[in-house]
PDB file of N, CA and C in Angstrom:
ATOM      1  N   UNK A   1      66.021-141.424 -81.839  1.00  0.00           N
ATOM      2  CA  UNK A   1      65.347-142.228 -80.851  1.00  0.00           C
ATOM      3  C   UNK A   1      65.572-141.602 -79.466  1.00  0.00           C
ATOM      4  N   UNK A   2      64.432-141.568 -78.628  1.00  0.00           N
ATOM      5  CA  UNK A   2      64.838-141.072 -77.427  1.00  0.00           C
ATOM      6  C   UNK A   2      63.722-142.466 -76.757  1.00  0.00           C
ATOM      7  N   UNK A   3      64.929-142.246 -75.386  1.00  0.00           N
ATOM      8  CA  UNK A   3      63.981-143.934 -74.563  1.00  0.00           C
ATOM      9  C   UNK A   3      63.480-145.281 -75.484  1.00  0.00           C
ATOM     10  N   UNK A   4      64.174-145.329 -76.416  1.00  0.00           N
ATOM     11  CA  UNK A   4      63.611-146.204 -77.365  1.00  0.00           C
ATOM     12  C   UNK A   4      62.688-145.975 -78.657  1.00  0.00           C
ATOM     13  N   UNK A   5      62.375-144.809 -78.477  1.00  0.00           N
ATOM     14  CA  UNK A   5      60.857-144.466 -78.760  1.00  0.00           C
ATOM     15  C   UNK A   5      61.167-143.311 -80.346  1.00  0.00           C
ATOM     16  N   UNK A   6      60.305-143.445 -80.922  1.00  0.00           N
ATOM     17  CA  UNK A   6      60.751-142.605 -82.355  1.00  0.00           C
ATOM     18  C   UNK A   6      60.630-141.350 -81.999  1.00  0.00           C
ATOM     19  N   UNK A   7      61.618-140.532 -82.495  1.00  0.00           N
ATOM     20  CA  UNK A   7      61.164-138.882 -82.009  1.00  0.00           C
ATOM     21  C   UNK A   7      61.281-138.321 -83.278  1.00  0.00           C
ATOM     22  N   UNK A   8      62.159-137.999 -84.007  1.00  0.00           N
ATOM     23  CA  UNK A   8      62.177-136.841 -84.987  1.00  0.00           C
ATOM     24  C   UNK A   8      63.423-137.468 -85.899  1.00  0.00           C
ATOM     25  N   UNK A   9      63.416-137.213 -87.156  1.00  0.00           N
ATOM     26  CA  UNK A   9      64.551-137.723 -88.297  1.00  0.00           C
ATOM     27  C   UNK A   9      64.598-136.741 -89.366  1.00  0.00           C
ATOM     28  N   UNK A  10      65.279-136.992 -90.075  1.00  0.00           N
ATOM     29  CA  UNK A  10      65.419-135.873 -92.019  1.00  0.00           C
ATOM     30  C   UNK A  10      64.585-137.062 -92.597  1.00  0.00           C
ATOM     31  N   UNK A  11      64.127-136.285 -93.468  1.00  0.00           N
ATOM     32  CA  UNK A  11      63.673-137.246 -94.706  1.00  0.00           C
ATOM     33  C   UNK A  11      63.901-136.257 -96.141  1.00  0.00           C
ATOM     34  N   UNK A  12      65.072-136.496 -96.943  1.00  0.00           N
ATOM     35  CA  UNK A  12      65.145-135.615 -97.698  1.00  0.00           C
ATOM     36  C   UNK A  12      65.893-134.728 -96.898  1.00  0.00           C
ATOM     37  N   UNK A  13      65.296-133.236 -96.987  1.00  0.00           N
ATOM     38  CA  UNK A  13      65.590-131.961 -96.172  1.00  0.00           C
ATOM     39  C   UNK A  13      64.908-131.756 -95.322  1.00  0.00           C
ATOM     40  N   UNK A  14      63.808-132.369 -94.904  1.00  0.00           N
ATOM     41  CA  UNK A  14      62.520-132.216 -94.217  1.00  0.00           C
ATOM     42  C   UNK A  14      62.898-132.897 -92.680  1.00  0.00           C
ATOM     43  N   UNK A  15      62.575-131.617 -92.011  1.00  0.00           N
ATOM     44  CA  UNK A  15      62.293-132.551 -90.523  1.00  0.00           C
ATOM     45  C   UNK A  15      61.091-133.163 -90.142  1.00  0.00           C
ATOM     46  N   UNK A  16      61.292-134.480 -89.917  1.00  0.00           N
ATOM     47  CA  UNK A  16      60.214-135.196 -89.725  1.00  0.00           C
ATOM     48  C   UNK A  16      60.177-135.218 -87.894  1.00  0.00           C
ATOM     49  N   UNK A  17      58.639-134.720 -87.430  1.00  0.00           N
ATOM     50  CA  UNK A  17      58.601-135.077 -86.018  1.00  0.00           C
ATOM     51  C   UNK A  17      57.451-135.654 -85.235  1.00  0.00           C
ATOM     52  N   UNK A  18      57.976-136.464 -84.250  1.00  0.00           N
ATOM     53  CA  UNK A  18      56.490-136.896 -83.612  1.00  0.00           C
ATOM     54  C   UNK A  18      56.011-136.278 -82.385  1.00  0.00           C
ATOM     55  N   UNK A  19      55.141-135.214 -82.953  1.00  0.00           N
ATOM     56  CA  UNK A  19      54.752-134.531 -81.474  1.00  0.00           C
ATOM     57  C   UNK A  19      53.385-134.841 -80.922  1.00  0.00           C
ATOM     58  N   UNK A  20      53.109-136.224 -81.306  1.00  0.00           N
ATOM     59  CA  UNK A  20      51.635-136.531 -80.786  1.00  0.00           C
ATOM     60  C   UNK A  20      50.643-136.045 -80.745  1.00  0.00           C
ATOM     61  N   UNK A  21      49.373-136.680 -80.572  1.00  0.00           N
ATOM     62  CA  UNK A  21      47.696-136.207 -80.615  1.00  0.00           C
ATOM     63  C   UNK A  21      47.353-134.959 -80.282  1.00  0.00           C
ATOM     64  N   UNK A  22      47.727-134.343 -79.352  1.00  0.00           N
ATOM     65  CA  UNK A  22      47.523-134.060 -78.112  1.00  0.00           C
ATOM     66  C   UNK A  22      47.834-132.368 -79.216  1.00  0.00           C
ATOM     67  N   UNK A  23      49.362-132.068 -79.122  1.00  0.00           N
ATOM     68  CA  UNK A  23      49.959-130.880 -79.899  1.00  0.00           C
ATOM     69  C   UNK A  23      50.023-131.323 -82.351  1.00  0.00           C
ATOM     70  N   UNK A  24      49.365-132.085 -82.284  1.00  0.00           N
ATOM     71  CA  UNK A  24      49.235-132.017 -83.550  1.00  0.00           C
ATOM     72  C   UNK A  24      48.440-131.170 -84.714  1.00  0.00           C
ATOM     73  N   UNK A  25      47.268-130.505 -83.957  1.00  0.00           N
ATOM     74  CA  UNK A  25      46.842-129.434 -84.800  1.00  0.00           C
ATOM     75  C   UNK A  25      47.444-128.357 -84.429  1.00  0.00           C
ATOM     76  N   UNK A  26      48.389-127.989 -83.142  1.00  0.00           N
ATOM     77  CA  UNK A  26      49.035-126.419 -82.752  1.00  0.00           C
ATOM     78  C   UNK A  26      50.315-126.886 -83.855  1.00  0.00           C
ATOM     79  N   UNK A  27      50.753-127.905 -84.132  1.00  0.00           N
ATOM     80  CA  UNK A  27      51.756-127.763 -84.700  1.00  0.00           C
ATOM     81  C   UNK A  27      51.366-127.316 -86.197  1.00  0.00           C
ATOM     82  N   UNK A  28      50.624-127.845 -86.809  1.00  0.00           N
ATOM     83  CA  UNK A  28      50.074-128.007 -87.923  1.00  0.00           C
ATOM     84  C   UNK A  28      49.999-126.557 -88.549  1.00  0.00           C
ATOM     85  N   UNK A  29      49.127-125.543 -87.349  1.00  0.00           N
ATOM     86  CA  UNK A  29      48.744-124.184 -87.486  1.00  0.00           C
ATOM     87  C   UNK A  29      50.099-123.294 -87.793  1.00  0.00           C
ATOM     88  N   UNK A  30      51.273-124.113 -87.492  1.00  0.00           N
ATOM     89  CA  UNK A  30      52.766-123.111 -87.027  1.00  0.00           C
ATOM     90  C   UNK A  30      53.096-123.054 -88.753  1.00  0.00           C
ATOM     91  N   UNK A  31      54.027-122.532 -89.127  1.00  0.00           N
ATOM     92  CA  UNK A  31      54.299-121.482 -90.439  1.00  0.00           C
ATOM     93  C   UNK A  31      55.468-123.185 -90.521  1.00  0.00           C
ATOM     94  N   UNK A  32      55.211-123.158 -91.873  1.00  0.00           N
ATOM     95  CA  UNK A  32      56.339-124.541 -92.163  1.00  0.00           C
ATOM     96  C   UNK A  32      56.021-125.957 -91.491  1.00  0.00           C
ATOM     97  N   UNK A  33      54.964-125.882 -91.195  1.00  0.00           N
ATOM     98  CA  UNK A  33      54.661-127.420 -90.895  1.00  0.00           C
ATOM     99  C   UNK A  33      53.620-127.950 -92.117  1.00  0.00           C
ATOM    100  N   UNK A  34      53.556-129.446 -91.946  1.00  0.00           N
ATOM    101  CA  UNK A  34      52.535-129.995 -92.976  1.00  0.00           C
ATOM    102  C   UNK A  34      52.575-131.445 -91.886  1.00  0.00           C
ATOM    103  N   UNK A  35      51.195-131.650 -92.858  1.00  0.00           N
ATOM    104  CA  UNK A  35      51.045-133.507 -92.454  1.00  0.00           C
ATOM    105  C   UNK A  35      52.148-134.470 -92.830  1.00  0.00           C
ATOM    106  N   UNK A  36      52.830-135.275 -91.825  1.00  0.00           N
ATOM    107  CA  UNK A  36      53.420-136.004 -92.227  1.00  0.00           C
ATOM    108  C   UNK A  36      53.184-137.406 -93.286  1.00  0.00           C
ATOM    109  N   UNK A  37      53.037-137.345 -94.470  1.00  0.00           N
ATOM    110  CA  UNK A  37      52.543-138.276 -95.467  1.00  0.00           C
ATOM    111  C   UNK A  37      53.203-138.899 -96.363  1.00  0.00           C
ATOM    112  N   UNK A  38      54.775-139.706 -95.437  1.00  0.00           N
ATOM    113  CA  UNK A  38      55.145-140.862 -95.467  1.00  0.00           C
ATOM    114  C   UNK A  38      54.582-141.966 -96.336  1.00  0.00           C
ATOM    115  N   UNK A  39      53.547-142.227 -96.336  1.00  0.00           N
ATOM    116  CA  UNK A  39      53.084-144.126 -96.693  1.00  0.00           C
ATOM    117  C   UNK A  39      51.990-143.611 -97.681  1.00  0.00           C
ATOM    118  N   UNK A  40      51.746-141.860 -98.046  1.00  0.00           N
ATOM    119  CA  UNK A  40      50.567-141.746 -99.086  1.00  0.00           C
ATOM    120  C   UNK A  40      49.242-141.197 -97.654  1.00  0.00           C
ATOM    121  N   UNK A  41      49.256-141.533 -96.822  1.00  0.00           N
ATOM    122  CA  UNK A  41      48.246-141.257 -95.593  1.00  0.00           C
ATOM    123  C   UNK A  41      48.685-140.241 -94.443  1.00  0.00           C
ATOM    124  N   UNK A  42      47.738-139.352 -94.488  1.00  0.00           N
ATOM    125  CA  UNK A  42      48.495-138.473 -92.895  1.00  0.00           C
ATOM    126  C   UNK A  42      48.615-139.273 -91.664  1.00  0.00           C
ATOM    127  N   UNK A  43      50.010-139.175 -91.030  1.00  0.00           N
ATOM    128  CA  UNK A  43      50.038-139.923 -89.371  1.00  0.00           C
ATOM    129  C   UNK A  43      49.792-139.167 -88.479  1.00  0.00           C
ATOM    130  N   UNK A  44      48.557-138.536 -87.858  1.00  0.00           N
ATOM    131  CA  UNK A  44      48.690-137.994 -86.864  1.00  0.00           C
ATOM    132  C   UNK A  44      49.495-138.357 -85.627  1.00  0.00           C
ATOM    133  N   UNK A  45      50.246-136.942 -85.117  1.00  0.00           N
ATOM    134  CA  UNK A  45      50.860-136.896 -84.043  1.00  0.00           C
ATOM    135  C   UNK A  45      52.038-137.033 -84.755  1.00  0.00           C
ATOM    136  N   UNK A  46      52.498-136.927 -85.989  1.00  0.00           N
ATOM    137  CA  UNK A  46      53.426-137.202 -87.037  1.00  0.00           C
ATOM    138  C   UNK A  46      53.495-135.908 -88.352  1.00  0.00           C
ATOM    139  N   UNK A  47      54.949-134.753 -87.542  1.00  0.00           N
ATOM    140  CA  UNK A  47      54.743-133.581 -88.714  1.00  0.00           C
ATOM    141  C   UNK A  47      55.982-133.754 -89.776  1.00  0.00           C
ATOM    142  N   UNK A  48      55.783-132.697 -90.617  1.00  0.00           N
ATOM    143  CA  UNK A  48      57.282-132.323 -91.149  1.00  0.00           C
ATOM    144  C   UNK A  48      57.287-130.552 -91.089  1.00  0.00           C
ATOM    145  N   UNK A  49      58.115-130.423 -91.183  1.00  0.00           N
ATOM    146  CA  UNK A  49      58.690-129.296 -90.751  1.00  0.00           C
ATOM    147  C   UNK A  49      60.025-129.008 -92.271  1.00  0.00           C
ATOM    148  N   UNK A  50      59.557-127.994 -93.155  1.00  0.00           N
ATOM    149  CA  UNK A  50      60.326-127.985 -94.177  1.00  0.00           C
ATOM    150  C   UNK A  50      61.651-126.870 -93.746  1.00  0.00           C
ATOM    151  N   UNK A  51      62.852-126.945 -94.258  1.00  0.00           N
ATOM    152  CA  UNK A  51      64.267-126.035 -94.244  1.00  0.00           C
ATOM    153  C   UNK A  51      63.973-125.003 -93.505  1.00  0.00           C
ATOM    154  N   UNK A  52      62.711-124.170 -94.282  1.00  0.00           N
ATOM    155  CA  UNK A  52      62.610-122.776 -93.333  1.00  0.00           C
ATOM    156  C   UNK A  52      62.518-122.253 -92.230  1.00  0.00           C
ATOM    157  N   UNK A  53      61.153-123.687 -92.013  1.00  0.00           N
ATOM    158  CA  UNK A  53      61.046-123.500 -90.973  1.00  0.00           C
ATOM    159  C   UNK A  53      62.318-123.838 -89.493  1.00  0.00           C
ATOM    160  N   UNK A  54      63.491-124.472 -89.899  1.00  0.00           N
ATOM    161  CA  UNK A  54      64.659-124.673 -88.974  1.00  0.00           C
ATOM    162  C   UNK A  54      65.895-123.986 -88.998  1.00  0.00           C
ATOM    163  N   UNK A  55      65.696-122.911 -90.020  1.00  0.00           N
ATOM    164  CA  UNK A  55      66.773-121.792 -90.133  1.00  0.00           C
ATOM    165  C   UNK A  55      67.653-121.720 -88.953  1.00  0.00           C
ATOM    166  N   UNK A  56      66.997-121.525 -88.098  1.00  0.00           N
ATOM    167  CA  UNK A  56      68.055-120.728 -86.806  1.00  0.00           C
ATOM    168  C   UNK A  56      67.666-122.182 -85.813  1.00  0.00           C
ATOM    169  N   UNK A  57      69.130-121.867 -85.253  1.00  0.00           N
ATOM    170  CA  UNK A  57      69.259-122.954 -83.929  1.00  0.00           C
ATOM    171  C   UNK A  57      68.004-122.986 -83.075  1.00  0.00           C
ATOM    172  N   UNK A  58      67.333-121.560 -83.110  1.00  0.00           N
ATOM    173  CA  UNK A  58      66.497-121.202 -81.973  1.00  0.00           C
ATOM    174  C   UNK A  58      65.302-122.303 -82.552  1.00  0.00           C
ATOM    175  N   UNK A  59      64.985-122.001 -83.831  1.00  0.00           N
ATOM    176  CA  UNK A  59      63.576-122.868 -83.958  1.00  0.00           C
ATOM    177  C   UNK A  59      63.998-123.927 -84.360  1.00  0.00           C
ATOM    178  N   UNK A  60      65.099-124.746 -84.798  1.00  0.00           N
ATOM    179  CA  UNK A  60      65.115-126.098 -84.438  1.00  0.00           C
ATOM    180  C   UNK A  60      64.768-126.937 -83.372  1.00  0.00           C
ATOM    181  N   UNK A  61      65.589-125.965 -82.047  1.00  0.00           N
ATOM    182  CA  UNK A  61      65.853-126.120 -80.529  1.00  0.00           C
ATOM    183  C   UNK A  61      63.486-126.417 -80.079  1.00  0.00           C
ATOM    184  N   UNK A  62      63.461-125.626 -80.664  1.00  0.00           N
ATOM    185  CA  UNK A  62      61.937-125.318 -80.132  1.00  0.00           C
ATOM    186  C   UNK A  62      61.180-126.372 -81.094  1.00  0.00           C
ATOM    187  N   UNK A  63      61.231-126.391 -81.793  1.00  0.00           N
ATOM    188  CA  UNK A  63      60.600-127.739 -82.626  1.00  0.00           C
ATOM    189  C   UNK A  63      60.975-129.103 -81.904  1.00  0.00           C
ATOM    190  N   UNK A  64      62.452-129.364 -81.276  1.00  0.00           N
ATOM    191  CA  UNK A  64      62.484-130.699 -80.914  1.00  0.00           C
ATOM    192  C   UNK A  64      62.043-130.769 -79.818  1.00  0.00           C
ATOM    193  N   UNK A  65      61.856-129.587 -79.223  1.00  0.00           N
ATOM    194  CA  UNK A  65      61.816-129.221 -77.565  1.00  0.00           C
ATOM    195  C   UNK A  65      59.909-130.283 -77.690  1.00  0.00           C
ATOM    196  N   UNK A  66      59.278-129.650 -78.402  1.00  0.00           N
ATOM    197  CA  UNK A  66      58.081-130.511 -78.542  1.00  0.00           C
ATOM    198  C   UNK A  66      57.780-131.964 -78.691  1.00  0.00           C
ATOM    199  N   UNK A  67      58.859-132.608 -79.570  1.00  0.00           N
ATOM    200  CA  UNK A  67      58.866-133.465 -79.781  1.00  0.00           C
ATOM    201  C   UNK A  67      59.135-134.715 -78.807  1.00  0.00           C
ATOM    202  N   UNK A  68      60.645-133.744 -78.240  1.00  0.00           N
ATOM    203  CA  UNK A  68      60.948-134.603 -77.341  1.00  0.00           C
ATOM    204  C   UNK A  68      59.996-134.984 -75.845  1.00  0.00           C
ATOM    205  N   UNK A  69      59.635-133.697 -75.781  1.00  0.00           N
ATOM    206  CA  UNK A  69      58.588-133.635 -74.244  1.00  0.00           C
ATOM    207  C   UNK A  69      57.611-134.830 -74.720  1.00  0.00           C
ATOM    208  N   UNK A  70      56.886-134.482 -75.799  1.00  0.00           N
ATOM    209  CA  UNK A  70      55.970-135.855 -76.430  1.00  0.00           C
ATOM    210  C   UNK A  70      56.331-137.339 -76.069  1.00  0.00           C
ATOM    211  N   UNK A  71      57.958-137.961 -76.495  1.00  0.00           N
ATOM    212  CA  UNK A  71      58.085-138.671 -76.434  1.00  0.00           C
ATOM    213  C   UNK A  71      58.644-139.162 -75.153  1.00  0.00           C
ATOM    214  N   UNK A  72      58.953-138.076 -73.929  1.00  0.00           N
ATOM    215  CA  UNK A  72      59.268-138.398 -72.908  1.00  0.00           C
ATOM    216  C   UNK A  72      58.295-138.261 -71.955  1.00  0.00           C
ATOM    217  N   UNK A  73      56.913-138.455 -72.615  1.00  0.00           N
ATOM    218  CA  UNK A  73      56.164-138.435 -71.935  1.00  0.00           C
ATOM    219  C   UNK A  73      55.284-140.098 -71.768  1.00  0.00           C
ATOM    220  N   UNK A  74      55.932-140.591 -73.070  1.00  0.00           N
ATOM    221  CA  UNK A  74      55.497-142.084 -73.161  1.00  0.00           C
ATOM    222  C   UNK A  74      56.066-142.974 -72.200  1.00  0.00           C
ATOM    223  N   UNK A  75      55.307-144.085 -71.978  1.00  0.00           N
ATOM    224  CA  UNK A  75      55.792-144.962 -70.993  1.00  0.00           C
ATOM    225  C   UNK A  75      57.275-145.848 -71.749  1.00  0.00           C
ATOM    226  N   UNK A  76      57.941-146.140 -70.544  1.00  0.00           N
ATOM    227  CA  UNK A  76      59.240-147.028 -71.461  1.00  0.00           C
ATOM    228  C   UNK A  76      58.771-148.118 -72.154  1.00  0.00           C
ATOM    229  N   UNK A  77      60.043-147.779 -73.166  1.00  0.00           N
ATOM    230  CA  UNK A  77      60.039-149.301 -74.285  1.00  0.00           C
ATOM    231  C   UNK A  77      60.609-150.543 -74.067  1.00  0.00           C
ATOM    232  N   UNK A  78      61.031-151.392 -73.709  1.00  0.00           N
ATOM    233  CA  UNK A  78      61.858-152.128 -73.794  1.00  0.00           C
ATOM    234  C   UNK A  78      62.801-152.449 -75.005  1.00  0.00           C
ATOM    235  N   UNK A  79      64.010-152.667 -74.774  1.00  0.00           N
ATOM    236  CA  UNK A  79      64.867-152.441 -76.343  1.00  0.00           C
ATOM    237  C   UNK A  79      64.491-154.086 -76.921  1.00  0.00           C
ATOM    238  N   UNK A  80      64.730-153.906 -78.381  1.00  0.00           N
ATOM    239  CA  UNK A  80      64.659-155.212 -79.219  1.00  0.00           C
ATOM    240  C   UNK A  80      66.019-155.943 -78.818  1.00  0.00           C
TER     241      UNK A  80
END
């Protein structure tokens, strides 16, 4: 969670991330991404990102780096 707001989790081994509308087909195009399909349905603005693709610190670092800008780009949440 960043600001309240969902950013990125494991599911399995899989990094799950939310890099929104906006960067969801550049992500899509990147080597080790897929649709995130959670519930049976793709979520856009919603990837996964399998093992390989997070090998090295460097492309973890750069995968969340997206994610997070995404979600710190949303307006605040208020907490439950």
């Amino acid at each position: 969670m960043v600001s309240n707001h969902m950013c990125c989790g494991i599911v399995k081994e899989t990094l799950m991330l939310r890099v929104g509308p906006d960067n969801y087909d550049k992500c899509l195009a990147r080597k080790y991404a897929s649709e995130m399909d959670f519930t049976g349905k793709a979520l856009k603005g919603m990837i996964y990102v399998s093992p390989k693709g997070i090998e090295s610190d460097s492309s973890l670092a750069n995968w969340l780096d997206i994610a997070i800008g995404f979600v710190e780009s949303l307006p605040p949440k208020k907490r439950k």
